[in-house]
N, C-alpha and C. Protein backbone atom coordinates (compact mmCIF):
# COMPACT_ATOMS: atom_id res chain seq x y z
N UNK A 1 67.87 65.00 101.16
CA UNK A 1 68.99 65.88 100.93
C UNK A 1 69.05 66.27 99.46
N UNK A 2 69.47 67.20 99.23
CA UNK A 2 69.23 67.74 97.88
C UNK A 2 71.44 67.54 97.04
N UNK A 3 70.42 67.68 95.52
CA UNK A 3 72.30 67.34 95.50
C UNK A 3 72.68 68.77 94.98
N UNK A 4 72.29 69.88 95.05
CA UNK A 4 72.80 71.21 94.99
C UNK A 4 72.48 72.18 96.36
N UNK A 5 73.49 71.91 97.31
CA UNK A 5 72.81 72.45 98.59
C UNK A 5 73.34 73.88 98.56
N UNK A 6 72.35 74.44 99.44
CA UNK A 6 72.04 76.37 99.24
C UNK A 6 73.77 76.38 100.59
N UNK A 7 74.07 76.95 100.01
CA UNK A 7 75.31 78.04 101.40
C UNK A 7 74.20 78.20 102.49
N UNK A 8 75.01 77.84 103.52
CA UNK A 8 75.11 78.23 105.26
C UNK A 8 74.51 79.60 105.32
N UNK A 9 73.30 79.40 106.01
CA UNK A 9 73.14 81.30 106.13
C UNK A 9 74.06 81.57 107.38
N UNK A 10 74.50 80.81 107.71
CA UNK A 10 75.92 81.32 109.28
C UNK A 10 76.77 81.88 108.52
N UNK A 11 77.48 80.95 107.01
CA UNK A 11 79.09 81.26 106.84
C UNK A 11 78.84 82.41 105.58
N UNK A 12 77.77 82.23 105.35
CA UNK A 12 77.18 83.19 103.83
C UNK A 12 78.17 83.07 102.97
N UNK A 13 78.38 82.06 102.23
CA UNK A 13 79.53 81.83 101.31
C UNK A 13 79.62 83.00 100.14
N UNK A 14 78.80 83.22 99.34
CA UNK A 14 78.48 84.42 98.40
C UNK A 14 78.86 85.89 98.69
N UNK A 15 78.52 85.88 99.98
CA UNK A 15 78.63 87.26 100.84
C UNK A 15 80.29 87.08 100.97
N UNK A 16 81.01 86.02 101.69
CA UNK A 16 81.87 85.93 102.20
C UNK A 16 83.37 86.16 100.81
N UNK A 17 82.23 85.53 99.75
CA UNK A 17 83.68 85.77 98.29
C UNK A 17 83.51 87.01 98.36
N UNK A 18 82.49 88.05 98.38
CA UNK A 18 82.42 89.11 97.52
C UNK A 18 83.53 89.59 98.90
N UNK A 19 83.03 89.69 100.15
CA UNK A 19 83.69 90.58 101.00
C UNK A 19 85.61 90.18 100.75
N UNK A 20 86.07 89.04 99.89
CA UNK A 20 87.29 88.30 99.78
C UNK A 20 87.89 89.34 98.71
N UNK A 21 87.10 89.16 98.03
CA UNK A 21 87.62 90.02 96.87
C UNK A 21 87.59 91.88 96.81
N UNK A 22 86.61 92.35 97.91
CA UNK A 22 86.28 93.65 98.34
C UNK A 22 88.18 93.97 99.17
N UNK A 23 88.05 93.39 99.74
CA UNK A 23 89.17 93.46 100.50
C UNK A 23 90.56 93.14 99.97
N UNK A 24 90.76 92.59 99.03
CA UNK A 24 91.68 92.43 97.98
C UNK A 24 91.83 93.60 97.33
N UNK A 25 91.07 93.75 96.47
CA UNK A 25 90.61 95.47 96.10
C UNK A 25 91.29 96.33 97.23
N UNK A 26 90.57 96.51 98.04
CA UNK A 26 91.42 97.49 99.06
C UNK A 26 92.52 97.68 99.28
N UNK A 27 93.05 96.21 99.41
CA UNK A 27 94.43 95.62 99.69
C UNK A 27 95.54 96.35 98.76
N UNK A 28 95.11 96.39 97.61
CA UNK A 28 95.52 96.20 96.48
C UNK A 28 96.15 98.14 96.24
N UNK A 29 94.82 98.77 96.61
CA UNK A 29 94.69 99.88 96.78
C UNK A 29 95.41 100.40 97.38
N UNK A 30 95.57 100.13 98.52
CA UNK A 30 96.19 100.61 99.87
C UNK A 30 97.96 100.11 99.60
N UNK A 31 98.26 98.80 98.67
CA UNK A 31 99.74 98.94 98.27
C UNK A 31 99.97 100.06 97.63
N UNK A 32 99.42 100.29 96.64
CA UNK A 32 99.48 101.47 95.33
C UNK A 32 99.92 102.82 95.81
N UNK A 33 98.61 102.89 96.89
CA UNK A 33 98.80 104.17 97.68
C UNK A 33 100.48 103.93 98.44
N UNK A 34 100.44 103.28 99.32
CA UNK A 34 101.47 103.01 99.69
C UNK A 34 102.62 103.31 98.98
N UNK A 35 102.61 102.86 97.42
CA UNK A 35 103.76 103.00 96.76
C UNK A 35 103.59 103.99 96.55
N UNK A 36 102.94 105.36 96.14
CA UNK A 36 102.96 106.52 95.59
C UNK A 36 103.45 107.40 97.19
N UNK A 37 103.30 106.85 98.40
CA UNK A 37 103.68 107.66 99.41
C UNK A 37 105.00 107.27 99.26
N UNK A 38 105.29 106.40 99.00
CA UNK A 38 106.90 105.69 99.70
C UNK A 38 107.59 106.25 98.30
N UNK A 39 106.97 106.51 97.46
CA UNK A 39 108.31 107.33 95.99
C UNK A 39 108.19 109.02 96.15
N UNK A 40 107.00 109.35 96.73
CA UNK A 40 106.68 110.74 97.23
C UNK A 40 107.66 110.85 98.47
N UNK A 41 107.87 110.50 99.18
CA UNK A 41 108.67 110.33 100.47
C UNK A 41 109.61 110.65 100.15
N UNK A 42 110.58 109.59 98.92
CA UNK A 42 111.77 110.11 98.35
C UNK A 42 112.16 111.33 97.69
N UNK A 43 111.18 111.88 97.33
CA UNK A 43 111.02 113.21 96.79
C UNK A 43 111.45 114.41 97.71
N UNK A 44 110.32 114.21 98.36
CA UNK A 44 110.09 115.22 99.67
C UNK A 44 110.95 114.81 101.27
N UNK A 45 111.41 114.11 101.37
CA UNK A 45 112.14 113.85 102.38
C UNK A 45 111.80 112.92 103.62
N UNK A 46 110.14 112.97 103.49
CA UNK A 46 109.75 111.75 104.95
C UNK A 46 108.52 111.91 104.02
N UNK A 47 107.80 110.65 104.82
CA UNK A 47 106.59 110.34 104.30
C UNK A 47 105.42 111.04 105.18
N UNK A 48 105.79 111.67 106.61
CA UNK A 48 105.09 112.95 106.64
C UNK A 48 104.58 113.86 105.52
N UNK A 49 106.04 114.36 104.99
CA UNK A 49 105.81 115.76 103.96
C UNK A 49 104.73 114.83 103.04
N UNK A 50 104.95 113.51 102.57
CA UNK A 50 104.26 112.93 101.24
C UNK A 50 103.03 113.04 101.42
N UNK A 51 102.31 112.27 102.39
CA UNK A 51 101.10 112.30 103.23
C UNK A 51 100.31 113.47 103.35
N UNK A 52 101.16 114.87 103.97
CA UNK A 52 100.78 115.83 103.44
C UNK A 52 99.71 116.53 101.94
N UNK A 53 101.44 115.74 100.94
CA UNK A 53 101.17 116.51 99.62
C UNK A 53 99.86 115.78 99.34
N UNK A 54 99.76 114.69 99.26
CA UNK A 54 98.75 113.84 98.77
C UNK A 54 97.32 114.02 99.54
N UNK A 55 97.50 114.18 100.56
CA UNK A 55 95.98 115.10 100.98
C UNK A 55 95.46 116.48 100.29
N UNK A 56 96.84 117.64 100.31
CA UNK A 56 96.43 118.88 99.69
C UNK A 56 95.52 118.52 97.90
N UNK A 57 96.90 117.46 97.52
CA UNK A 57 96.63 117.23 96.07
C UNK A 57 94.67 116.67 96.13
N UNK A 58 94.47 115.78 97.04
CA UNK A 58 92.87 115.36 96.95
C UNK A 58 91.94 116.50 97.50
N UNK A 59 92.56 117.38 98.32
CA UNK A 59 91.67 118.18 99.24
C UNK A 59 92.36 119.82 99.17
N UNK A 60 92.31 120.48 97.81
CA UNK A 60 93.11 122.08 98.00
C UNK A 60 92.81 122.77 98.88
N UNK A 61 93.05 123.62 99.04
CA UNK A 61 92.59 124.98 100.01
C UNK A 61 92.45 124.64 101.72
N UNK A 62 93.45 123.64 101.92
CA UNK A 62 92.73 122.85 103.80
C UNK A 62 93.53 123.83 104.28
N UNK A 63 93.18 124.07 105.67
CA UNK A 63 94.13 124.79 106.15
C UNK A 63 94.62 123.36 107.32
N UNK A 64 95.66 123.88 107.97
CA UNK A 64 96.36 123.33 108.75
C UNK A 64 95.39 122.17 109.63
N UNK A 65 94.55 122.68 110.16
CA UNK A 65 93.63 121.94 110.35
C UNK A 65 93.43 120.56 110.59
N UNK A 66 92.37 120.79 109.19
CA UNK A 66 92.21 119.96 108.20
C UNK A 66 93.04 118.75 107.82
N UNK A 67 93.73 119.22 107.61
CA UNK A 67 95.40 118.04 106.74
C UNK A 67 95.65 117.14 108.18
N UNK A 68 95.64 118.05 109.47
CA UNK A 68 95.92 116.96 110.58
C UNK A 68 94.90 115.82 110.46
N UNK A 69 93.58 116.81 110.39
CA UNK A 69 92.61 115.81 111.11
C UNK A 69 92.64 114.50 109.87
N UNK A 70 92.53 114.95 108.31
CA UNK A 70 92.06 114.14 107.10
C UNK A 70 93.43 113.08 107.09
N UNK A 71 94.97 113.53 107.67
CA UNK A 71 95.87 112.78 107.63
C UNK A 71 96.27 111.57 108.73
N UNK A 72 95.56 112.53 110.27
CA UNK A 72 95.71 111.65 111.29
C UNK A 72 97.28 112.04 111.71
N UNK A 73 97.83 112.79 111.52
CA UNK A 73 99.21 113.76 111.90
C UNK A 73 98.96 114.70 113.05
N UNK A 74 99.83 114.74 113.96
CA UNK A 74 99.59 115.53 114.96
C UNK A 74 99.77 116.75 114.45
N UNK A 75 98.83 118.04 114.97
CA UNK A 75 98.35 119.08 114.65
C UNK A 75 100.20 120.08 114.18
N UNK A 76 101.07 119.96 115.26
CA UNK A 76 102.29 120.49 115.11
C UNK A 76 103.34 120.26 114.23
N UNK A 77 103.05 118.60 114.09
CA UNK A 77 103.85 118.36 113.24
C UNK A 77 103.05 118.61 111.79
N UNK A 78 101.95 118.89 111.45
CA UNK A 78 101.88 119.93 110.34
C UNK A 78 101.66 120.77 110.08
N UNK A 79 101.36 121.52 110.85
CA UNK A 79 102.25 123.12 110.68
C UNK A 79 102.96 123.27 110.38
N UNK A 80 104.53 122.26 111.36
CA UNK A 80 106.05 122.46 110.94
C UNK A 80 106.10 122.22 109.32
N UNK A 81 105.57 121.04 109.23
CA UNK A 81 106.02 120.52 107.73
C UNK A 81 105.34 121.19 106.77
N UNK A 82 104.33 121.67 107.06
CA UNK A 82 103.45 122.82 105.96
C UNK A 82 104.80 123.96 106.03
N UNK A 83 105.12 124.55 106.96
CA UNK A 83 105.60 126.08 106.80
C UNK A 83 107.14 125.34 106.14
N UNK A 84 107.46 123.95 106.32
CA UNK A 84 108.75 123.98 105.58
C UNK A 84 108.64 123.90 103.81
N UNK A 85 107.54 122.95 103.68
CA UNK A 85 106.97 123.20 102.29
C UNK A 85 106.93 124.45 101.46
N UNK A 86 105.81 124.85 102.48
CA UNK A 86 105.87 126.45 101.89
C UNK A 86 107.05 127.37 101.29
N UNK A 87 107.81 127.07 102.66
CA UNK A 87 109.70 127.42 102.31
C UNK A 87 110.17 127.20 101.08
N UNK A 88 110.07 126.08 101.06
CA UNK A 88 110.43 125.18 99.88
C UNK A 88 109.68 125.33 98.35
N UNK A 89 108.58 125.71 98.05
CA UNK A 89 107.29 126.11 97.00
C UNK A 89 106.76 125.14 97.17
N UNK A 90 106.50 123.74 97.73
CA UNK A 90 105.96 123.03 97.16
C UNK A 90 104.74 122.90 97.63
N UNK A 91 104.12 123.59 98.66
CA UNK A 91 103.00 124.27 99.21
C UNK A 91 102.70 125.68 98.75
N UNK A 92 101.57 125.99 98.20
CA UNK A 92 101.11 127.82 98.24
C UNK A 92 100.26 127.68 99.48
N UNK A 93 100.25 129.51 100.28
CA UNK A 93 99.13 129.16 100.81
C UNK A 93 98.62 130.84 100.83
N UNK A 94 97.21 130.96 101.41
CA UNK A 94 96.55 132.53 101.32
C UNK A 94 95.67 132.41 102.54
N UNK A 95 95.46 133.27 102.61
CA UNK A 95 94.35 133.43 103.84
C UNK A 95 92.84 132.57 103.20
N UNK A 96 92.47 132.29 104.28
CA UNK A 96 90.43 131.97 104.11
C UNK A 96 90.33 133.16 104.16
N UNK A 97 89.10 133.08 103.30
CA UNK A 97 88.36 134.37 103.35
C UNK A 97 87.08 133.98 104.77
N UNK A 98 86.33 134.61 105.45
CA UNK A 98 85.53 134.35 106.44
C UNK A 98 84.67 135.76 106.48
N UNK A 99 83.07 135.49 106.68
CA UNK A 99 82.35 136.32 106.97
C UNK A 99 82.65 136.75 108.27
N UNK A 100 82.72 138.15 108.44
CA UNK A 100 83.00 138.66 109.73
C UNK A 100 84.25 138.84 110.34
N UNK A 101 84.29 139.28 111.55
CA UNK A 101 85.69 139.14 112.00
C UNK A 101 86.20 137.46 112.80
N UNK A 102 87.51 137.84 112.86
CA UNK A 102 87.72 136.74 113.92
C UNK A 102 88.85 136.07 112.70
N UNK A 103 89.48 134.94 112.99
CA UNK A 103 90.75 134.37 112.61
C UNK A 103 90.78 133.68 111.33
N UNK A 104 91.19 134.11 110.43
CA UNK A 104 91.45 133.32 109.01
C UNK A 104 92.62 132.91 108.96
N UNK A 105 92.13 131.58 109.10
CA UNK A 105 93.61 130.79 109.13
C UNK A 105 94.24 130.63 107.58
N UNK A 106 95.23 130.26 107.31
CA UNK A 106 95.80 129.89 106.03
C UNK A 106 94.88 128.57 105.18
N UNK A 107 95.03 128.68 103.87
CA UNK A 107 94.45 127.57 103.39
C UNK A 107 95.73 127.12 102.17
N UNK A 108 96.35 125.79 102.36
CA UNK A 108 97.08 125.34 101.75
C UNK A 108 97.03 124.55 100.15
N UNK A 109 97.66 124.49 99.15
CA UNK A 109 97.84 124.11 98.30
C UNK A 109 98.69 123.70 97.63
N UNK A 110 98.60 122.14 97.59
CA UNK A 110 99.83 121.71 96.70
C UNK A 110 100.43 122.02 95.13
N UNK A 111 101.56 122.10 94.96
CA UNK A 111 102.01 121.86 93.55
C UNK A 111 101.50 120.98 92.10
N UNK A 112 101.53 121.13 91.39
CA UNK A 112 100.93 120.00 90.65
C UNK A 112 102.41 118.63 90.75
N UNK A 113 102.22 117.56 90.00
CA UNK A 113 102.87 116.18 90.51
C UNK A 113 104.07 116.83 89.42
N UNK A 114 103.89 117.48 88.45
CA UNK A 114 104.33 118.24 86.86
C UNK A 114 105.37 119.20 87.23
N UNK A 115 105.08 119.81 88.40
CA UNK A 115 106.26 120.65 89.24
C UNK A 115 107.26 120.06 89.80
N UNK A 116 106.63 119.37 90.82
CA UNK A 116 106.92 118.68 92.17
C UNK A 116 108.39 117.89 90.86
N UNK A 117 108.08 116.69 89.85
CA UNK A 117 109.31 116.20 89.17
C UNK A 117 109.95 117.19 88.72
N UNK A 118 109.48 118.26 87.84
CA UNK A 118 110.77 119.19 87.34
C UNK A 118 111.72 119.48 88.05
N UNK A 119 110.83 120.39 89.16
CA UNK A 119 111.77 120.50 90.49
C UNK A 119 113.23 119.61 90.95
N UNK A 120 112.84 118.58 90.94
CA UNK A 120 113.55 116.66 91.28
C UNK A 120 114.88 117.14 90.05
N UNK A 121 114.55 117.09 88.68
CA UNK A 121 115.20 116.77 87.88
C UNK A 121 116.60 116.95 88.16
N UNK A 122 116.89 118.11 87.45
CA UNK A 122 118.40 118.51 88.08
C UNK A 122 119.03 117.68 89.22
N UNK A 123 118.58 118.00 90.15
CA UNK A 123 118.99 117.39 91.33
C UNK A 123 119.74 115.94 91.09
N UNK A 124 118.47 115.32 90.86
CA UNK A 124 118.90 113.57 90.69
C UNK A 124 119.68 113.43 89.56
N UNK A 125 119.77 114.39 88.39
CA UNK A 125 120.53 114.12 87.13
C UNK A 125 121.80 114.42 87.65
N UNK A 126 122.29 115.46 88.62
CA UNK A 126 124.05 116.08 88.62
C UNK A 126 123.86 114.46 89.71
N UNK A 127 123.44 113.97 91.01
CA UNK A 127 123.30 113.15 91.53
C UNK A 127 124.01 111.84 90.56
N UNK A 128 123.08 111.02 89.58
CA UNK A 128 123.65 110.10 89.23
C UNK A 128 124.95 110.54 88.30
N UNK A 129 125.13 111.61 87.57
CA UNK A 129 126.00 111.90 86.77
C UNK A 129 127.56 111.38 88.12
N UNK A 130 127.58 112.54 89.13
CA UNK A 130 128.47 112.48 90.12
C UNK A 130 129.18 110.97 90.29
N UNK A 131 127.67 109.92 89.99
CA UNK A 131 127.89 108.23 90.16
C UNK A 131 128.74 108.22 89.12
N UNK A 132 128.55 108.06 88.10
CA UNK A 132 129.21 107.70 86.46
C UNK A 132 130.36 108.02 87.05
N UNK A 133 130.85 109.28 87.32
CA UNK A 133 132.10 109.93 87.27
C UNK A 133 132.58 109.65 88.68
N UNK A 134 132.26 108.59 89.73
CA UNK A 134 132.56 108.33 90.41
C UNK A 134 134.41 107.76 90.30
N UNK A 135 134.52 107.14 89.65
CA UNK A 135 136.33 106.91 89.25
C UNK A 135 137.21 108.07 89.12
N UNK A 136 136.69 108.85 88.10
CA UNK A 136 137.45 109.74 87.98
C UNK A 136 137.31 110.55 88.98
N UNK A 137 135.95 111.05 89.52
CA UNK A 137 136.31 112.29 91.00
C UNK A 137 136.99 111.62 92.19
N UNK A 138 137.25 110.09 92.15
CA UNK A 138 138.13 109.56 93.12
C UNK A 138 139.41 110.00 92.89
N UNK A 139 140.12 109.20 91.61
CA UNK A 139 141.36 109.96 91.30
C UNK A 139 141.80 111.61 91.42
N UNK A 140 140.82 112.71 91.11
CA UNK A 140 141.03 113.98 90.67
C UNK A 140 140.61 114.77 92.51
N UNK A 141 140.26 113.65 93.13
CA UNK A 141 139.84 114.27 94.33
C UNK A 141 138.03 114.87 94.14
N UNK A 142 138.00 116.09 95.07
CA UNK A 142 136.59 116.63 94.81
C UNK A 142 136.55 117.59 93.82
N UNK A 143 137.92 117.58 93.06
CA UNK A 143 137.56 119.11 92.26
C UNK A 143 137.00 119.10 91.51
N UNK A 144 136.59 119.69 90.23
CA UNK A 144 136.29 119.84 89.07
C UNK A 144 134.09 119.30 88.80
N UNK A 145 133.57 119.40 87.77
CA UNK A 145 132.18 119.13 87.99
C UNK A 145 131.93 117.72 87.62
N UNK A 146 130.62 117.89 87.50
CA UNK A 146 129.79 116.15 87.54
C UNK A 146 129.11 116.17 86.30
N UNK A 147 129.50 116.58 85.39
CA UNK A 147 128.70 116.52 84.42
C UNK A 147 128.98 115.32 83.81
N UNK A 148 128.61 114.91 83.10
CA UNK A 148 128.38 113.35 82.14
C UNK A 148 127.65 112.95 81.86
N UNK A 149 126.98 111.74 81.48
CA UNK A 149 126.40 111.49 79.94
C UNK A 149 124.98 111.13 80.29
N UNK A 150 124.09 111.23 81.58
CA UNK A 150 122.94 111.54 82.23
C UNK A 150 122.16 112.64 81.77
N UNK A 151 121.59 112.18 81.38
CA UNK A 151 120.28 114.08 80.79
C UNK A 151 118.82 113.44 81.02
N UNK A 152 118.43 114.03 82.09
CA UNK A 152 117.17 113.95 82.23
C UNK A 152 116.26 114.96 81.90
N UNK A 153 115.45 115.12 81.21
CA UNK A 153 114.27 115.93 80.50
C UNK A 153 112.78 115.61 80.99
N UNK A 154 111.98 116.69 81.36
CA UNK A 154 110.69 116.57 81.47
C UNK A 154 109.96 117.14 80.41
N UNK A 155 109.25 116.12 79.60
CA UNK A 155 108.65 116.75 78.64
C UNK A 155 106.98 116.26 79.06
N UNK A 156 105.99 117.76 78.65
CA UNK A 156 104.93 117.32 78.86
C UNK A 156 104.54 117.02 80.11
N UNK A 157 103.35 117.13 79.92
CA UNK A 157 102.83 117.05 81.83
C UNK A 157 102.66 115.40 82.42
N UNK A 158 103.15 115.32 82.78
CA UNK A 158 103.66 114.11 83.35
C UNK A 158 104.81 113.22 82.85
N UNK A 159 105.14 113.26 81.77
CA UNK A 159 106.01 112.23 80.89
C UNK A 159 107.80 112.71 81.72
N UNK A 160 108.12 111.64 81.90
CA UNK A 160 109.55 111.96 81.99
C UNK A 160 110.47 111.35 81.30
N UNK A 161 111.08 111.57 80.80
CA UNK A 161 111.93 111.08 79.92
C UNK A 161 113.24 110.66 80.26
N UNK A 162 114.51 109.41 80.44
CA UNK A 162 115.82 109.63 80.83
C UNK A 162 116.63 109.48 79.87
N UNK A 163 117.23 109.62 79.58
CA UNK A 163 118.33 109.03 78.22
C UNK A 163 119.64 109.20 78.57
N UNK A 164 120.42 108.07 78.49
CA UNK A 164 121.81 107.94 78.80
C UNK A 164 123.01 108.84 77.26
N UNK A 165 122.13 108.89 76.63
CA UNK A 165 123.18 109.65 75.42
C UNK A 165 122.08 110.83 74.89
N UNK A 166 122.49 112.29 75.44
CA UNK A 166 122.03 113.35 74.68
C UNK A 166 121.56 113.59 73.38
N UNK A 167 122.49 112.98 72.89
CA UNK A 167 122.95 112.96 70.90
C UNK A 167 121.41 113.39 70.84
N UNK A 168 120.40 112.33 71.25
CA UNK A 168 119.10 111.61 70.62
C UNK A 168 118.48 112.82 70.77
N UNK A 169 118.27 113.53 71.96
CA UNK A 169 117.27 114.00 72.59
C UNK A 169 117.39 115.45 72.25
N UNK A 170 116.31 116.41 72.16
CA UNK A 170 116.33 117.56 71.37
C UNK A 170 115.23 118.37 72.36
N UNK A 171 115.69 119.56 72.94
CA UNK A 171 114.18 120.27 73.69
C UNK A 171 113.30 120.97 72.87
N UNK A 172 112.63 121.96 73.24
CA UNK A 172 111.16 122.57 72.72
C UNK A 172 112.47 123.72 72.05
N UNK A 173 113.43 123.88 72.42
CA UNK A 173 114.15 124.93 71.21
C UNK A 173 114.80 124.57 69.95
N UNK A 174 115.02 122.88 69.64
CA UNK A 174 115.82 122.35 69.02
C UNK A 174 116.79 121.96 69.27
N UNK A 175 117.48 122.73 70.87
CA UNK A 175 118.50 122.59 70.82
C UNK A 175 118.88 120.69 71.68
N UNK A 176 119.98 120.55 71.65
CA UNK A 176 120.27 119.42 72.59
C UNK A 176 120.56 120.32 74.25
N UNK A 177 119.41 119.58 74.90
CA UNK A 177 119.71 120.22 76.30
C UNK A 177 120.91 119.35 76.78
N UNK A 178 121.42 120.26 78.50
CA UNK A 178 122.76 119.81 79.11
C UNK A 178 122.10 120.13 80.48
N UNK A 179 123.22 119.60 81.17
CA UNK A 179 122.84 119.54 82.90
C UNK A 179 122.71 121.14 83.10
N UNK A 180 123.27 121.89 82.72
CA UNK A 180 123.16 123.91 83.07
C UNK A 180 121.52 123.71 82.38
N UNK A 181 121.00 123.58 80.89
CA UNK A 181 119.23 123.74 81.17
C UNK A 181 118.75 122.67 82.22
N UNK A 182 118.64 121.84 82.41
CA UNK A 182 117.59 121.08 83.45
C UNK A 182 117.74 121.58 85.12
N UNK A 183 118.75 122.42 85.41
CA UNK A 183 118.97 122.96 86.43
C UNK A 183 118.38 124.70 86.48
N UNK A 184 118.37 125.48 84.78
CA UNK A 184 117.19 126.35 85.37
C UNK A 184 115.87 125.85 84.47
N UNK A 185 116.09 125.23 84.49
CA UNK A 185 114.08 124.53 84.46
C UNK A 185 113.75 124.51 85.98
């Protein structure tokens, strides 16, 4: 008997770490993804629409198709959710071009991720502001606005910025932005 014995060619120990750690990796992967669908979801409304975006974003120009087959979504339900996108901008789409005659279907394209948040901003800023001022729009009833001390800014392509006190924060004009700019951004 030897006193450094070789791994089992049955259990392939070597084989068996790497495939441990391959799959961890994946694992690992597949949370990530997961998390970028499940904060995309919140964005867009179901994790249909997310699933969607995140195919167009890896794969531009698919048409309807496509996005079913690469998503595993039944063919109708993306259509629906493509043409509500579209509604919405957060899909472009144009014809295929095709040699010859016969049917050019649409070919879809997502937003960049740089839109898709600007878009968000406003929204979620009058949103939590509405929170802050939750006391007082109890007392005052529903009247009057939601503005308060929430300013969310997108600066730069990807960076988002939140800041609970304006004072600090200054846009690309100098000026101190307010909930009226981040709503026509």
């Amino acid at each position: 008997m030897s006193e450094n014995p070789q791994p089992d060619e049955e259990t392939d120990e070597p084989s068996s770490a790497r495939e441990r750690l391959e799959e961890g990796a994946d694992k690992a992967i597949g949370e990530f993804d997961q998390g970028v669908v499940d904060l995309l979801a919140w964005l867009l409304d179901t994790e249909t629409r997310a699933r969607i975006y995140v195919y167009l974003r890896q794969h531009p120009d698919s048409t309807s198709e496509e996005v079913a087959e690469g998503t595993g979504l039944y063919p109708s339900t993306v259509r629906e959710a493509l043409a509500e996108l579209h509604d919405e901008e957060t899909v472009s789409r144009g014809k295929r071009e095709s040699e010859g005659a016969g049917n050019n279907p649409y070919e879809y394209e997502a937003i960049s991720p740089s839109e898709l948040v600007s878009g968000a901003v406003g929204q979620v800023q009058n949103q939590l502001n509405a929170v802050f001022n939750l006391d007082e729009r109890l007392s005052r009833g529903d009247e009057g606005n939601d503005e308060g001390p929430v300013t969310i800014s997108v600066t730069g392509a990807g960076a988002t910025e939140t800041d609970g006190d304006a004072d600090d924060e200054v846009d690309d004009d100098g000026d101190t932005p307010t909930a009226a700019d981040a709503e026509d951004e």
